[in-house]
Protein backbone atom coordinates (compact mmCIF):
# COMPACT_ATOMS: atom_id res chain seq x y z
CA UNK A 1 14.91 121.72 174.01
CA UNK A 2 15.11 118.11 175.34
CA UNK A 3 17.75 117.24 178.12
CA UNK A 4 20.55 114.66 177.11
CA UNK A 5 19.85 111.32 178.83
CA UNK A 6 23.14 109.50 178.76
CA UNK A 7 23.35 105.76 180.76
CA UNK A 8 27.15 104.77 181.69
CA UNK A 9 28.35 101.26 183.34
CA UNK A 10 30.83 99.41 183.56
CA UNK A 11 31.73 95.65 184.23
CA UNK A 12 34.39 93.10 184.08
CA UNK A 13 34.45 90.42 182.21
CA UNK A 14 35.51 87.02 183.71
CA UNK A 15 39.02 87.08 182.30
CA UNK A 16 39.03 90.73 184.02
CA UNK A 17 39.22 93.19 181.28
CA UNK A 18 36.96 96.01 182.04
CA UNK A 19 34.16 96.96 179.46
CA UNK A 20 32.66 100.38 179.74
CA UNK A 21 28.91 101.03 178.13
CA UNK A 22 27.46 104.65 177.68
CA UNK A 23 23.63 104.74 175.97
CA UNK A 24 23.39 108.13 174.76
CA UNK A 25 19.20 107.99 174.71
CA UNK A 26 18.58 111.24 172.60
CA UNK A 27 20.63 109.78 169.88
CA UNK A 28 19.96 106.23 170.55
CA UNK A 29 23.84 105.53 170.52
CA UNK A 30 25.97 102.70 172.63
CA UNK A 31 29.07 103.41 172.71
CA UNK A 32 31.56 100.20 174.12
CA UNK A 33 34.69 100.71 175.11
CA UNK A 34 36.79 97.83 175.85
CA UNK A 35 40.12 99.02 178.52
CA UNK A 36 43.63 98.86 177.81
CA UNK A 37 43.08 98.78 173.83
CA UNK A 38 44.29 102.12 172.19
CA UNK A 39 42.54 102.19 168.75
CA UNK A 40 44.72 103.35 166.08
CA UNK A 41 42.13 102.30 163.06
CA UNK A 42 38.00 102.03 162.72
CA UNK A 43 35.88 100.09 160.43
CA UNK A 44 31.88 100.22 159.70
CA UNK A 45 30.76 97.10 159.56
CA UNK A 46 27.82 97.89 158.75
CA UNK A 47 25.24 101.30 158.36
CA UNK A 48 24.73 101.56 162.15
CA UNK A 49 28.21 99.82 163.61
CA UNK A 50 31.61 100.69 163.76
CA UNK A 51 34.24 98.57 165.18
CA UNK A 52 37.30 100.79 166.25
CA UNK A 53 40.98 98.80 167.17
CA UNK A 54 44.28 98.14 167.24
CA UNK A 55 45.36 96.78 163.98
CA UNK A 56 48.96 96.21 165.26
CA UNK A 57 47.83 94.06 168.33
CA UNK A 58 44.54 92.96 166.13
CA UNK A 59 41.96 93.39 169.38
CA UNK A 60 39.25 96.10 169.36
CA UNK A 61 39.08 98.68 171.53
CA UNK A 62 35.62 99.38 171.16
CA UNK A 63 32.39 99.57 169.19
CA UNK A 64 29.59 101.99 168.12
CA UNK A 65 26.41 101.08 167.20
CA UNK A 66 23.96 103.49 166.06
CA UNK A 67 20.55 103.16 166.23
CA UNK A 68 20.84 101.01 169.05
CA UNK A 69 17.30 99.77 170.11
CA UNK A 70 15.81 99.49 166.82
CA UNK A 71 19.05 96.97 165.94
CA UNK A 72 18.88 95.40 169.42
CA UNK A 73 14.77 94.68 169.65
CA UNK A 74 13.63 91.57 168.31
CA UNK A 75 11.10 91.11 164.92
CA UNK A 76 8.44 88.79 164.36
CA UNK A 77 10.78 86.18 163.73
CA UNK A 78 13.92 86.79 165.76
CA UNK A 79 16.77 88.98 165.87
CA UNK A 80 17.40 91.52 163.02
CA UNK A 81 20.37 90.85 161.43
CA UNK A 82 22.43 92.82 159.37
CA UNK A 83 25.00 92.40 156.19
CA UNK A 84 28.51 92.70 157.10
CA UNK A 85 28.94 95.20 154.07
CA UNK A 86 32.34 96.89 155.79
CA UNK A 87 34.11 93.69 155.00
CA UNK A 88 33.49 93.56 151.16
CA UNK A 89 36.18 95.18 149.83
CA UNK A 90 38.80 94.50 152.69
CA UNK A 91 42.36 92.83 151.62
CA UNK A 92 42.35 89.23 152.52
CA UNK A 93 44.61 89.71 155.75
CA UNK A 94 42.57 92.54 157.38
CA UNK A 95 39.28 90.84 156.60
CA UNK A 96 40.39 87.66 158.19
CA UNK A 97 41.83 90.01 161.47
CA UNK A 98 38.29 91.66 161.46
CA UNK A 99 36.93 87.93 161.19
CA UNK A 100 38.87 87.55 164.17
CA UNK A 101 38.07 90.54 166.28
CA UNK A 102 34.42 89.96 165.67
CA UNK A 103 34.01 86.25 166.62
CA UNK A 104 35.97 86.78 169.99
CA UNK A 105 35.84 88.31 173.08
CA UNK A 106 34.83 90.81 173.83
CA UNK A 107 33.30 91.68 170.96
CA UNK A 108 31.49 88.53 170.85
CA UNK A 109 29.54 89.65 173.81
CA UNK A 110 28.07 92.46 171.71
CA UNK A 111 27.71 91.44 168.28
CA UNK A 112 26.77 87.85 167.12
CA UNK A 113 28.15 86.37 163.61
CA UNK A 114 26.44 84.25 161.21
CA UNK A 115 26.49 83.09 157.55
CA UNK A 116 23.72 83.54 154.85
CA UNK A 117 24.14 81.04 152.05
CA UNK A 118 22.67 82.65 148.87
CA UNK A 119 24.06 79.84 147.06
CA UNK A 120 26.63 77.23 147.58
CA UNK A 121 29.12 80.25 145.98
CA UNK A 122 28.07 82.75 147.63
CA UNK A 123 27.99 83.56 151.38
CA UNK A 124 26.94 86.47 152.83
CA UNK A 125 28.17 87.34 156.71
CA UNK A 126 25.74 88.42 158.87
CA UNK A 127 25.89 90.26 162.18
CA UNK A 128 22.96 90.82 164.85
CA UNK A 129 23.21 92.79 168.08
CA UNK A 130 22.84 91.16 171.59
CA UNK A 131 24.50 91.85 174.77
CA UNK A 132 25.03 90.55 178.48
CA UNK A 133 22.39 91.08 181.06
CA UNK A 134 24.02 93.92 181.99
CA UNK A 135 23.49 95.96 178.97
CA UNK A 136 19.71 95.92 179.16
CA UNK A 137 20.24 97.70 182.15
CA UNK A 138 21.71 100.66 180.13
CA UNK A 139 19.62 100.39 177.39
């Protein structure tokens, strides 16, 4: 039976709000918790990452992301990125409050946001994983 390897940290970011990682290895999971945010609802935003927050207060309190190093290592050309799928069928208001969440801090730190135009209609949102310098050091 193999031993649970788990990697915990924590750090501040510069406006002070404290951001704790744990890298469960056997599962290849990072779990982020951002403190002082009491989640009270959770979307997946995609297959592999969940974004859990306060949808009063509209901040996140924290994200999952499964699979973590294949999402977080690099292809032959660049970052893998990732459909934003969770937000398709979101009412208008919570989609733009996800929109929100995930193009700020913290979550910013985390999770990078882009556009895909398939055509000049249609746009597809696209998310990759990166992280501070710090989260190498868990990973």
């Amino acid at each position: 039976m193999s031993k649970l390897r788990l990697h915990e940290t924590e750090f501040a970011t510069k406006d002070g709000q404290r951001i704790y990682l744990a890298y469960e290895e056997m599962g290849d999971i990072l779990e982020i918790v951002f403190d002082n945010v009491e989640a009270t609802c959770a979307i997946e935003l995609t297959d592999n990452i969940v974004l859990r927050f306060h949808r009063e207060q509209g901040r996140a309190a924290g994200l999952t992301i499964l699979d973590f190093s294949i999402l977080a290592s690099p292809t032959e050309f660049g970052v893998r990125s990732f459909a934003l799928t969770g937000l398709n069928d979101l009412p208008q208001e919570l989609r733009e409050m996800i929109a929100r969440i995930i193009t700020t801090p913290p979550v910013n730190q985390f999770l990078k946001v882009t556009t895909f135009y398939a055509s000049p209609a249609k746009q597809v949102p696209l998310t990759y994983v990166e992280g501070p310098s710090k989260l190498v050091l868990v990973a």
